[in-house]
N, C-alpha and C. Protein backbone atom coordinates (compact mmCIF):
# COMPACT_ATOMS: atom_id res chain seq x y z
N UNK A 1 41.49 -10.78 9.42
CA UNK A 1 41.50 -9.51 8.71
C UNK A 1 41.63 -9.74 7.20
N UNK A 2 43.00 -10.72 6.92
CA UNK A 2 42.69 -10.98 5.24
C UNK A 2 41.35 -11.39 4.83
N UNK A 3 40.54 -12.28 5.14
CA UNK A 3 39.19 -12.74 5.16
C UNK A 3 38.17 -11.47 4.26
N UNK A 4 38.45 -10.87 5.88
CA UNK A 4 37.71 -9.52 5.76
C UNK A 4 37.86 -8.45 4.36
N UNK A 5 39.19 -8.23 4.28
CA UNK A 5 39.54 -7.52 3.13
C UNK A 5 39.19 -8.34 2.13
N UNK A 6 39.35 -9.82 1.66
CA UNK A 6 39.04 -10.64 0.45
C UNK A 6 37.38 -9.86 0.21
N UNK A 7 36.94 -9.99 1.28
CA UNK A 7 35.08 -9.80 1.56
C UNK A 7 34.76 -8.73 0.74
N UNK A 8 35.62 -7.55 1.40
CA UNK A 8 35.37 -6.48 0.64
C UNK A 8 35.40 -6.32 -0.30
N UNK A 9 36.34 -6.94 -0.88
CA UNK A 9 37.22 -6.43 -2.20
C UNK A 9 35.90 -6.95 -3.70
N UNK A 10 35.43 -8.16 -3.29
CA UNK A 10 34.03 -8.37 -3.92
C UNK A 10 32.65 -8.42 -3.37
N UNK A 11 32.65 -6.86 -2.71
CA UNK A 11 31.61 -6.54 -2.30
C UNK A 11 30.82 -5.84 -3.79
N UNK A 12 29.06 -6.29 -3.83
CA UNK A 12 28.63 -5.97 -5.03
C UNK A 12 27.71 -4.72 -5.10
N UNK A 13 28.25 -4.09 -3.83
CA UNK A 13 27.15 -2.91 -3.64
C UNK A 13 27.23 -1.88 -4.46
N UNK A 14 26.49 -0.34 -4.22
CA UNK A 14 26.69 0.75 -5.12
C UNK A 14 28.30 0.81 -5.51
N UNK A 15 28.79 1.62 -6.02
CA UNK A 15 29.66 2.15 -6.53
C UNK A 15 31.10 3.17 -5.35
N UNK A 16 29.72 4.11 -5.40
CA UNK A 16 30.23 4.57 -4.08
C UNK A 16 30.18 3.93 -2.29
N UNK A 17 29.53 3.05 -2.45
CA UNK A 17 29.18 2.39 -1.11
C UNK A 17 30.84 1.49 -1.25
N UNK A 18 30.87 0.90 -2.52
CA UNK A 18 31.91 0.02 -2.60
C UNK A 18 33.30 1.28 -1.93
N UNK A 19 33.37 1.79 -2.71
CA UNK A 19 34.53 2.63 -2.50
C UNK A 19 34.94 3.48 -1.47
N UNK A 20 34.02 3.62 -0.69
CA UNK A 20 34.05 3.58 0.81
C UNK A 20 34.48 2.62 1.36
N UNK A 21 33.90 1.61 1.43
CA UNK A 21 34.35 0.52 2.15
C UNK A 21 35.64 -0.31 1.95
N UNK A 22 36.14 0.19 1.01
CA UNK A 22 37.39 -0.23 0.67
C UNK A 22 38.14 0.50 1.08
N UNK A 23 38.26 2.28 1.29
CA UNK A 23 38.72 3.48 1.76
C UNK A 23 38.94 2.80 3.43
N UNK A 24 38.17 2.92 4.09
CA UNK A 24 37.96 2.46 5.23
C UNK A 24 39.17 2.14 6.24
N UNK A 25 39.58 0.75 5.79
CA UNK A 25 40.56 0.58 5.90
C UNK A 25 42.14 0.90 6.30
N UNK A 26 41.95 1.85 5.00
CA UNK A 26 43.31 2.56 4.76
C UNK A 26 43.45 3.65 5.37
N UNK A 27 42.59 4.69 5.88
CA UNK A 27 42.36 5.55 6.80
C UNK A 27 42.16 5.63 7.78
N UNK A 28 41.61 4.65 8.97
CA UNK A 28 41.72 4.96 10.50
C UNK A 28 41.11 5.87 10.91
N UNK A 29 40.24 6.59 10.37
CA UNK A 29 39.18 8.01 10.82
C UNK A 29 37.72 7.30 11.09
N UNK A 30 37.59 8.05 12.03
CA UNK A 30 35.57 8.19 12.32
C UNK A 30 34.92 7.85 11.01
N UNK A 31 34.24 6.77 10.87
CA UNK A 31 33.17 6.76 10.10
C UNK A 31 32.37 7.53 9.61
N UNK A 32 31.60 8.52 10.40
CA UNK A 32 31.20 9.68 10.23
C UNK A 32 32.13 10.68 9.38
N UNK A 33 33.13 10.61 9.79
CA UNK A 33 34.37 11.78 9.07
C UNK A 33 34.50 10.93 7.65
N UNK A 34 34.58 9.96 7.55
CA UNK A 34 34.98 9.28 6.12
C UNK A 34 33.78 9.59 5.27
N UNK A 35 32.63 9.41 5.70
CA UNK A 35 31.27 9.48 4.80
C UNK A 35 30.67 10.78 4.77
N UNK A 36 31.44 11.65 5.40
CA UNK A 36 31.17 13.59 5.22
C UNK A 36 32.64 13.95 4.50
N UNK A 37 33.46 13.24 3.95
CA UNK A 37 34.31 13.65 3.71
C UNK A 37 34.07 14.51 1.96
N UNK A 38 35.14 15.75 2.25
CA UNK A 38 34.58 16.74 0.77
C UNK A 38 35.78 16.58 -0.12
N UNK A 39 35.35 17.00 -1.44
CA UNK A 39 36.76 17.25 -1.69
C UNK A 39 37.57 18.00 -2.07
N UNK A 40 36.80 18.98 -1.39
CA UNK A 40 37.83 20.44 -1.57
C UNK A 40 38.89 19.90 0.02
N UNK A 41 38.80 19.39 0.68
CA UNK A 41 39.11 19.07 1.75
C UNK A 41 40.57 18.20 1.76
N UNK A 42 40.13 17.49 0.32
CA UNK A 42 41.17 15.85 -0.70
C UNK A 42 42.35 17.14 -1.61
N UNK A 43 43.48 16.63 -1.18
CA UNK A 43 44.61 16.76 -2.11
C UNK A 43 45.20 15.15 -2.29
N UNK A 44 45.14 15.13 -3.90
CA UNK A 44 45.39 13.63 -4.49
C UNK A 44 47.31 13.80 -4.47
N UNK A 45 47.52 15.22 -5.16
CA UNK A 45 48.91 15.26 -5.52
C UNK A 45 49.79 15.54 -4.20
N UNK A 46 49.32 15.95 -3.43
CA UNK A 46 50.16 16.05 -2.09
C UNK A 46 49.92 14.55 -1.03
N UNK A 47 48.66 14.03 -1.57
CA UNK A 47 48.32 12.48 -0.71
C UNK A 47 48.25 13.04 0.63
N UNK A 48 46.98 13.73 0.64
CA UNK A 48 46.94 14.40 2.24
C UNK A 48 45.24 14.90 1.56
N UNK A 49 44.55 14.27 2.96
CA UNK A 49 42.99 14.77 3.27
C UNK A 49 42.74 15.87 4.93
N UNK A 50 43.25 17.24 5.01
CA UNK A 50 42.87 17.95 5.63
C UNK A 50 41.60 18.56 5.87
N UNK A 51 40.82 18.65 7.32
CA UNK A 51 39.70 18.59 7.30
C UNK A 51 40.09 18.75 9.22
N UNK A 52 38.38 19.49 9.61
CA UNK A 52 38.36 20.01 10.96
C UNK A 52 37.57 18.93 11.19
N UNK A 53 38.17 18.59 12.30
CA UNK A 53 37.25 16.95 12.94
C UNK A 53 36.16 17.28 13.84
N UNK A 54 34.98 17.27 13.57
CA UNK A 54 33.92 17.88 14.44
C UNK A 54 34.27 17.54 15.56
N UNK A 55 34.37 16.10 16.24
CA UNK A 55 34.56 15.57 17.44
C UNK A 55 35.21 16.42 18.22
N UNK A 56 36.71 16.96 17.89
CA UNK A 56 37.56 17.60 18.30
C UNK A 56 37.68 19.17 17.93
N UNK A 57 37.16 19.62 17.30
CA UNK A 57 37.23 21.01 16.88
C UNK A 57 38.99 21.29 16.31
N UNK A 58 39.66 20.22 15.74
CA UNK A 58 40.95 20.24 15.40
C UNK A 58 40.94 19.74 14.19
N UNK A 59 41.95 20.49 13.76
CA UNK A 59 42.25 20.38 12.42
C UNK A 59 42.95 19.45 12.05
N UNK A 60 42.55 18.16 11.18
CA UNK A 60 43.48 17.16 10.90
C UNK A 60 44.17 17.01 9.69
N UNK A 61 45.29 16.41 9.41
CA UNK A 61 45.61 15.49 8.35
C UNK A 61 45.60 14.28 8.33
N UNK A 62 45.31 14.05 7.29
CA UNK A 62 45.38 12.37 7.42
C UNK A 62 45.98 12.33 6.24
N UNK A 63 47.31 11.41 5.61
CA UNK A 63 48.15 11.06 5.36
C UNK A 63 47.63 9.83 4.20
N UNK A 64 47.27 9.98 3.17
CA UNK A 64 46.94 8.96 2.46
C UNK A 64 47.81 8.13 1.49
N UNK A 65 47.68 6.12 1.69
CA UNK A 65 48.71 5.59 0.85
C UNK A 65 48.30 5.49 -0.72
N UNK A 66 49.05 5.48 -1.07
CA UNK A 66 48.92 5.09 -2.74
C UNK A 66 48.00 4.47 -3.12
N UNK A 67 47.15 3.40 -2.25
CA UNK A 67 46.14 2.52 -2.28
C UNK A 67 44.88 3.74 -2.13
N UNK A 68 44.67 4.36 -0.91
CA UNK A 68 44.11 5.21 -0.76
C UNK A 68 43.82 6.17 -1.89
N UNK A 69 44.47 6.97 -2.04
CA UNK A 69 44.83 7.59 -3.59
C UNK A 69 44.05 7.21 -5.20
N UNK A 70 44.34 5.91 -4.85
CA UNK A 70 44.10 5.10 -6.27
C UNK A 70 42.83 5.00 -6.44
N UNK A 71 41.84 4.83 -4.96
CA UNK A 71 40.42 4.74 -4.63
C UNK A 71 39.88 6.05 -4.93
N UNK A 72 40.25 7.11 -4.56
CA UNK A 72 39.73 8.57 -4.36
C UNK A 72 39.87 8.42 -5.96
N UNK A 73 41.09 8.29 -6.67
CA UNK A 73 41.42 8.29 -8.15
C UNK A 73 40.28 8.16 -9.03
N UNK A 74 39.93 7.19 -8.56
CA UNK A 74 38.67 6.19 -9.28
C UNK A 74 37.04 6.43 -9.18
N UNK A 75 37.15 7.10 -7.86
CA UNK A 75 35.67 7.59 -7.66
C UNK A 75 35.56 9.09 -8.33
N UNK A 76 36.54 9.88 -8.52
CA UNK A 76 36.63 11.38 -8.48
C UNK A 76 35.47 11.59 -10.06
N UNK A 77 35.73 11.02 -10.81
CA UNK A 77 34.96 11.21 -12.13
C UNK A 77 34.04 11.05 -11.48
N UNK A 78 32.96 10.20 -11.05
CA UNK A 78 31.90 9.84 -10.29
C UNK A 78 31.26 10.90 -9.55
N UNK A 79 32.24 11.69 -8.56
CA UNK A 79 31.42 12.34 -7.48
C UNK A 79 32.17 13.57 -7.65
N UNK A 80 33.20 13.60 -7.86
CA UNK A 80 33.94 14.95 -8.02
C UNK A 80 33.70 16.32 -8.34
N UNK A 81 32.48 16.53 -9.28
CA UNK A 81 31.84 17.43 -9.04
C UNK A 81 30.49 17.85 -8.19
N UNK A 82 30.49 17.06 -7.78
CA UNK A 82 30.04 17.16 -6.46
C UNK A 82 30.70 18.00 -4.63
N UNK A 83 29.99 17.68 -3.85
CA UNK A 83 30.78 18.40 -2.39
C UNK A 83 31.35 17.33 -1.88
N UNK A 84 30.37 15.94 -2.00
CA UNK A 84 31.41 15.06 -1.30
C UNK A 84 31.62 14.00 -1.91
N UNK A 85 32.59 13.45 -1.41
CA UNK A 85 33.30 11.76 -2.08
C UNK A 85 32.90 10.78 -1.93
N UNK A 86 31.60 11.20 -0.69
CA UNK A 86 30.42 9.66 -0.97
C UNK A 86 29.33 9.96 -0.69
N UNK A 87 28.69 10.66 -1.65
CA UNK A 87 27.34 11.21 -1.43
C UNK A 87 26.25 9.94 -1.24
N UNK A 88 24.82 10.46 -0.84
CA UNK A 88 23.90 9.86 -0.69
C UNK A 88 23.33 9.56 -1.89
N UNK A 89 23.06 8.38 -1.82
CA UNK A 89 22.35 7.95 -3.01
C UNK A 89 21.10 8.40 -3.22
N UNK A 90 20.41 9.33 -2.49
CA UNK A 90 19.02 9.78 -3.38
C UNK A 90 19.70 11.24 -4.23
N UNK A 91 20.89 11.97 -3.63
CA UNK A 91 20.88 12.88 -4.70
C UNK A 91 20.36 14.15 -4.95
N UNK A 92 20.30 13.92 -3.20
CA UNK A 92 19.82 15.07 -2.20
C UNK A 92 20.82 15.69 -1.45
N UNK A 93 21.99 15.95 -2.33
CA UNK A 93 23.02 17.27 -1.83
C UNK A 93 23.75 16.67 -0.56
N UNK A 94 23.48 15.38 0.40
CA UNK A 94 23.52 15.07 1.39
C UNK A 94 24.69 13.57 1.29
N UNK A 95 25.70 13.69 2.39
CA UNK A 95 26.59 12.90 1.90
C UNK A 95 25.80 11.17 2.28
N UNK A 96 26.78 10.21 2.24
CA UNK A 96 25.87 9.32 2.88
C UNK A 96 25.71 8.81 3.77
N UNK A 97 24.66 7.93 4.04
CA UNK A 97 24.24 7.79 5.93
C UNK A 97 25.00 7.59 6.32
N UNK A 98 24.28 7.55 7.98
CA UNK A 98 25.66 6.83 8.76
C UNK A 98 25.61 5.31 8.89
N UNK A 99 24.62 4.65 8.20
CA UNK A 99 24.22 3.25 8.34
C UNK A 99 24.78 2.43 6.94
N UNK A 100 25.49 3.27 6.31
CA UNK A 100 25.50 2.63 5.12
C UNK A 100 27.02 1.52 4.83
N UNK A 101 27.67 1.70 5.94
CA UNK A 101 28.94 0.91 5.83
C UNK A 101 28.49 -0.29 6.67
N UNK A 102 27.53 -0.14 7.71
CA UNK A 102 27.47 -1.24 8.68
C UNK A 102 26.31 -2.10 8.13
N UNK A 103 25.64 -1.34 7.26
CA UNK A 103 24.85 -2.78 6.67
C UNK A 103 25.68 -3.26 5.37
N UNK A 104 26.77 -2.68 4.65
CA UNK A 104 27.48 -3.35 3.89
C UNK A 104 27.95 -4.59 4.47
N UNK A 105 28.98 -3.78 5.70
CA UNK A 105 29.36 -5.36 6.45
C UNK A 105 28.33 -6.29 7.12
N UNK A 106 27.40 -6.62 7.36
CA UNK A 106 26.14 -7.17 7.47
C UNK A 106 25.91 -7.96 6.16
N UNK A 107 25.73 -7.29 4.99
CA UNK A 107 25.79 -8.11 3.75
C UNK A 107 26.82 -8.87 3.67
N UNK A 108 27.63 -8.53 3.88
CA UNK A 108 29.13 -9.61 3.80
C UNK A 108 29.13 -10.71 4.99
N UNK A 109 27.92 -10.61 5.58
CA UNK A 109 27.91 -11.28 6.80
C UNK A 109 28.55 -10.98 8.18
N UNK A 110 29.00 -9.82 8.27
CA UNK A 110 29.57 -9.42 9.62
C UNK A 110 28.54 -9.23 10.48
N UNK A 111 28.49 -9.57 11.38
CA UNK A 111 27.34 -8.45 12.33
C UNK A 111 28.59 -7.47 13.14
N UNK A 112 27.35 -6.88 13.92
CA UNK A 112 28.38 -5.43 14.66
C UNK A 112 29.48 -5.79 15.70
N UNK A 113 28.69 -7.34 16.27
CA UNK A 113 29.90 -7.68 17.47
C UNK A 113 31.24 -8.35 16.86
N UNK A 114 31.41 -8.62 15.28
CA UNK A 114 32.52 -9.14 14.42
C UNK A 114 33.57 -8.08 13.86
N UNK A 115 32.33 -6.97 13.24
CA UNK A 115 33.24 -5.85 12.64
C UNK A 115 32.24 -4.71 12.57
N UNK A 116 32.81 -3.37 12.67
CA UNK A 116 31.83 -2.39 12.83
C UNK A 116 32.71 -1.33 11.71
N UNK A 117 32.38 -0.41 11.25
CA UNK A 117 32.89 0.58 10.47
C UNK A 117 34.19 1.33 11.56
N UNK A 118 33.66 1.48 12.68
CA UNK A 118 34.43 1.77 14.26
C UNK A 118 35.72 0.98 14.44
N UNK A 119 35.00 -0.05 13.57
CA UNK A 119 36.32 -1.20 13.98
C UNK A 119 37.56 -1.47 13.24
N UNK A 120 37.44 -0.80 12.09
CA UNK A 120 39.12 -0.32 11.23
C UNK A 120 39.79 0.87 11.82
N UNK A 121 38.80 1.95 13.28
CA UNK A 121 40.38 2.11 13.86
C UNK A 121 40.98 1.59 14.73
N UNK A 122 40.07 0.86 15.21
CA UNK A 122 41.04 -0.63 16.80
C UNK A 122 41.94 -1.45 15.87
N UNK A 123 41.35 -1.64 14.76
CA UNK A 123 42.34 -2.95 13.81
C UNK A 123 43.62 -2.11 14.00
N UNK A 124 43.61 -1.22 13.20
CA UNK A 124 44.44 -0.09 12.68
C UNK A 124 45.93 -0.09 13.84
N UNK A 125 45.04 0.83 15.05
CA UNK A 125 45.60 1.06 16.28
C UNK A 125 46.36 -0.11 16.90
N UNK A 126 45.84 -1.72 16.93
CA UNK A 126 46.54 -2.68 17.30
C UNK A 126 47.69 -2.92 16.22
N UNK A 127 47.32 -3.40 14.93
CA UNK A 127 48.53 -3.68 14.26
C UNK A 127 49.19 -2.95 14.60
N UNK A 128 49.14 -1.59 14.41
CA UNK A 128 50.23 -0.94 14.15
C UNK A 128 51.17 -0.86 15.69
N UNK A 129 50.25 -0.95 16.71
CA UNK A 129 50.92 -0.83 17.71
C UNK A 129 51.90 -2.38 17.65
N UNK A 130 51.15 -3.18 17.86
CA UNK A 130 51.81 -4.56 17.55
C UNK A 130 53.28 -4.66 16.97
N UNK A 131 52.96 -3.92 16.05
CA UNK A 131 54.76 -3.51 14.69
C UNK A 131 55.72 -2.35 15.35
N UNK A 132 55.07 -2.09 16.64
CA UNK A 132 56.03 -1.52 17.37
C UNK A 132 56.30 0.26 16.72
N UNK A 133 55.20 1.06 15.78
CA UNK A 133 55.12 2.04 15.39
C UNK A 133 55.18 3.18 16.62
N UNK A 134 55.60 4.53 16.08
CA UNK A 134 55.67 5.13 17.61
C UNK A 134 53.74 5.33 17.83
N UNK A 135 53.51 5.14 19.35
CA UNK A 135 52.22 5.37 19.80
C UNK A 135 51.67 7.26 19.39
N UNK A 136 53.09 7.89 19.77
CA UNK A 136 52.12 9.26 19.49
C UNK A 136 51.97 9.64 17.63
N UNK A 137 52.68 8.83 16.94
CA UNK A 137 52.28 8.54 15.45
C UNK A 137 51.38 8.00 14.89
N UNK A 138 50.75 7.00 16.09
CA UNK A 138 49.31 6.53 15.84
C UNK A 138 48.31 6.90 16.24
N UNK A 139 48.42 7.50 17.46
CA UNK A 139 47.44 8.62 17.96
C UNK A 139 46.89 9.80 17.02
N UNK A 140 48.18 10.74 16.56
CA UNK A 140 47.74 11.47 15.68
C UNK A 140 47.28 11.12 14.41
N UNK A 141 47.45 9.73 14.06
CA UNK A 141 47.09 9.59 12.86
C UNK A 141 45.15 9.61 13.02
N UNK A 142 44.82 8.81 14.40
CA UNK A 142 43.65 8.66 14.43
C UNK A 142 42.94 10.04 15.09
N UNK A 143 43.81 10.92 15.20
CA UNK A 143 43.04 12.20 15.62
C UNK A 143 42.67 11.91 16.81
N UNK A 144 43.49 11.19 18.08
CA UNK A 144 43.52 11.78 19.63
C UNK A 144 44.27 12.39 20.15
N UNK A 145 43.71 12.97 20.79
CA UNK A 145 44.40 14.30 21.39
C UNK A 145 45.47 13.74 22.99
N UNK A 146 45.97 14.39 23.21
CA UNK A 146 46.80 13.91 24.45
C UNK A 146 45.50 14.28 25.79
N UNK A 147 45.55 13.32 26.59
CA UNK A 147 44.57 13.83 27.68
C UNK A 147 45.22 14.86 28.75
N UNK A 148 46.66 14.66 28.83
CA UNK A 148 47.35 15.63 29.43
C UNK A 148 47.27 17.08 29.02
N UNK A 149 46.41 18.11 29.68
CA UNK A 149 46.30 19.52 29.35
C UNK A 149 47.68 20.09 28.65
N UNK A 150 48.24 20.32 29.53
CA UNK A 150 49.67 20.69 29.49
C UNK A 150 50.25 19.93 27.94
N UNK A 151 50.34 18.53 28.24
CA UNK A 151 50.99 17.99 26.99
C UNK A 151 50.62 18.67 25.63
N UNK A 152 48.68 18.62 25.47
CA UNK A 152 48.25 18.64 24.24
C UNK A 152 48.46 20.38 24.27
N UNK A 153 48.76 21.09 24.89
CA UNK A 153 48.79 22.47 25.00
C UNK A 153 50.51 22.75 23.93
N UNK A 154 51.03 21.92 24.64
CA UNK A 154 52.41 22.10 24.31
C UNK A 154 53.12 21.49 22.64
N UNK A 155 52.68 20.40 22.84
CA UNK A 155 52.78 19.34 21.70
C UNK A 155 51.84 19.70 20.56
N UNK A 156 52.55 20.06 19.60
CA UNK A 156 51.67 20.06 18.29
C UNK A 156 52.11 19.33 17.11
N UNK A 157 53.25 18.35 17.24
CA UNK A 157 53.72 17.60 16.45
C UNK A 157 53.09 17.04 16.02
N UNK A 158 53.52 16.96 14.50
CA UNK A 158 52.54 16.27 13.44
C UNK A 158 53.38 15.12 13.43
N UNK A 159 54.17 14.77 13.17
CA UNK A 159 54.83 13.50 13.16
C UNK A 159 54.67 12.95 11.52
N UNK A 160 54.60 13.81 10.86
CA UNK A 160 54.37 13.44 9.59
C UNK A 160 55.13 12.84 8.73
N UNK A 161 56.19 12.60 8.59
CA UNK A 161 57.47 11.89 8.02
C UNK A 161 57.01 10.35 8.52
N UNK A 162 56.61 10.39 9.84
CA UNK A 162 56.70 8.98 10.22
C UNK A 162 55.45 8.47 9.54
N UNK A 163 54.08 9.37 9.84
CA UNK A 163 53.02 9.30 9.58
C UNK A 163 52.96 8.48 8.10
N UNK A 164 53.66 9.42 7.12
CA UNK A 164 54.00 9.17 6.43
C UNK A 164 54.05 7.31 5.78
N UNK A 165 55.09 6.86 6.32
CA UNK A 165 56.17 5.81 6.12
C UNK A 165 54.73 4.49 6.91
N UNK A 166 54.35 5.26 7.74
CA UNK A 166 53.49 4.30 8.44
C UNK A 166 52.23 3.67 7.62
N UNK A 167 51.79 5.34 7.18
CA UNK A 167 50.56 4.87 6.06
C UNK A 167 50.72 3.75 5.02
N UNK A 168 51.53 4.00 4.73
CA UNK A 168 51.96 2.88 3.55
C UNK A 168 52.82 1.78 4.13
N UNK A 169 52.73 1.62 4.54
CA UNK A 169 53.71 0.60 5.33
C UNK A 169 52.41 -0.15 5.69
N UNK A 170 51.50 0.51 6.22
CA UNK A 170 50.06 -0.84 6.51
C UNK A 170 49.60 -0.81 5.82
N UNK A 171 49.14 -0.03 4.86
CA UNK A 171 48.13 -0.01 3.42
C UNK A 171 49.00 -1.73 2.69
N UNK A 172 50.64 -1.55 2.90
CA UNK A 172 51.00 -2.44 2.11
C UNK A 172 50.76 -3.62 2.37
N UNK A 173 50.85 -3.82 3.71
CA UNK A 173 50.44 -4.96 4.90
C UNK A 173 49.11 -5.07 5.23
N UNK A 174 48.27 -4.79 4.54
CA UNK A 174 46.91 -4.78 4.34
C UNK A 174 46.61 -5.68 3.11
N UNK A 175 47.29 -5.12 2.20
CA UNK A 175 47.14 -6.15 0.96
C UNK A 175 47.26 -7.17 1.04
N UNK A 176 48.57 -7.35 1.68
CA UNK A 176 49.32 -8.38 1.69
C UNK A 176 48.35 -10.24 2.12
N UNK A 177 47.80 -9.22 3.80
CA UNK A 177 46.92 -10.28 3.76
C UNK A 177 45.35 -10.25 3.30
N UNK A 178 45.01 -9.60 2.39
CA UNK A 178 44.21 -9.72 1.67
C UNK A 178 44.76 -11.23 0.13
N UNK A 179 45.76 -10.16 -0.01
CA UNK A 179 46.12 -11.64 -1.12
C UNK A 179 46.63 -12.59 -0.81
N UNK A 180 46.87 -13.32 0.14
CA UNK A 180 47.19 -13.93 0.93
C UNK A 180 48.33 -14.39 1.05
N UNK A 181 49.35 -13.36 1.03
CA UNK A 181 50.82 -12.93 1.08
C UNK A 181 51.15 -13.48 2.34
N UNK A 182 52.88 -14.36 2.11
CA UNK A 182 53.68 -14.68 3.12
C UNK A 182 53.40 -13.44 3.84
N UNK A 183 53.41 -12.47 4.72
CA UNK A 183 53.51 -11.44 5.42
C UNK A 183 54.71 -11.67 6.08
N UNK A 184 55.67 -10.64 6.07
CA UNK A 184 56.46 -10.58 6.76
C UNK A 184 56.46 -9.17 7.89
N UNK A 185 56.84 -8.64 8.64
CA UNK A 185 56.80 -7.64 9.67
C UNK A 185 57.40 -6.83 8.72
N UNK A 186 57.42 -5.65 8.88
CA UNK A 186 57.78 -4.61 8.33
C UNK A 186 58.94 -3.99 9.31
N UNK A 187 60.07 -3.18 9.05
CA UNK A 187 61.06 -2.07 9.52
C UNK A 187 60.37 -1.05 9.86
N UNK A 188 60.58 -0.88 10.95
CA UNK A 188 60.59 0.72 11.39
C UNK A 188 61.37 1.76 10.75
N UNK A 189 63.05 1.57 10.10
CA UNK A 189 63.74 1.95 9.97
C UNK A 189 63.74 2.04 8.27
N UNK A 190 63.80 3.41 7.76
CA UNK A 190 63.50 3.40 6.54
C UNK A 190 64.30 5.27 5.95
């Protein structure tokens, strides 16, 4: 995974292609949802991207770290007046493809059976499970629903405090082995 992130980090593509793919990461959402993402949708000062997840017809948050933030920060002059945060490069009102992260990683040399755009939310979902995070804090982060009728009927916990602590807690542990930081495990307890 550090590898991977080094990869990115001097990836020489568009602008916005770059800044996607660096986003990626730090968010744990559908590919599709990241590259339709608007930004009337983006609050920078609250660090929260609310938005109805087509897949699910549910309304999400997603919880963004400081890293996250800093990216949206940086593109916003760029696309900001615009509808979305990674438009298509012809400039045709239209955000961008859905092919445009998986031939990035392709340029970096990934193919699809190494790493897929799909595949920063399994990363995501294992570390974090791995670090012993609560499961229904990672669930909601990735926008699944409980398969239990009853449960998801009942349960509407956002878990956001944890959500919270979690986001940044891997964003940080993301870096880490990107720069190729002793890593140490992180606390649950905070």
């Amino acid at each position: 995974m550090g590898q991977l992130l080094r990869d990115i980090a001097h990836y020489k593509g568009a602008f916005v292609v770059q800044s996607a793919l660096k986003l990626s990461p730090y968010l744990f959402q559908r590919p599709g949802e990241i590259r339709q993402m608007e930004w009337k949708d983006v609050d920078l000062a609250a660090k929260e991207w609310r938005y109805l997840v087509t897949k699910t017809e549910t309304l999400h948050i997603v919880l963004l770290s400081l890293q996250a933030v800093e990216i949206l920060e940086t593109i916003k002059p760029l696309t900001g007046a615009g509808r979305y945060v990674f438009p298509s490069s012809g400039g045709d009102g239209r955000p961008m493809s859905d092919g445009t992260i998986r031939t990035a990683l392709k340029t970096l040399g990934y193919e699809s059976d190494q790493m897929s755009a799909h595949g920063f939310r399994t990363t995501a979902s294992t570390l974090l499970n791995e670090q012993g995070w609560s499961p229904d804090a990672i669930e909601r982060q990735l926008c699944h629903m409980p398969k239990d009728q009853v449960r998801a009927a009942c349960n509407r916990a956002q878990y956001l405090d944890e959500r919270r602590r979690m986001m940044q807690a891997c964003a940080d542990y993301l870096d880490a082995l990107r720069d190729r930081a002793t890593v140490i495990q992180f606390s649950l307890q905070a």
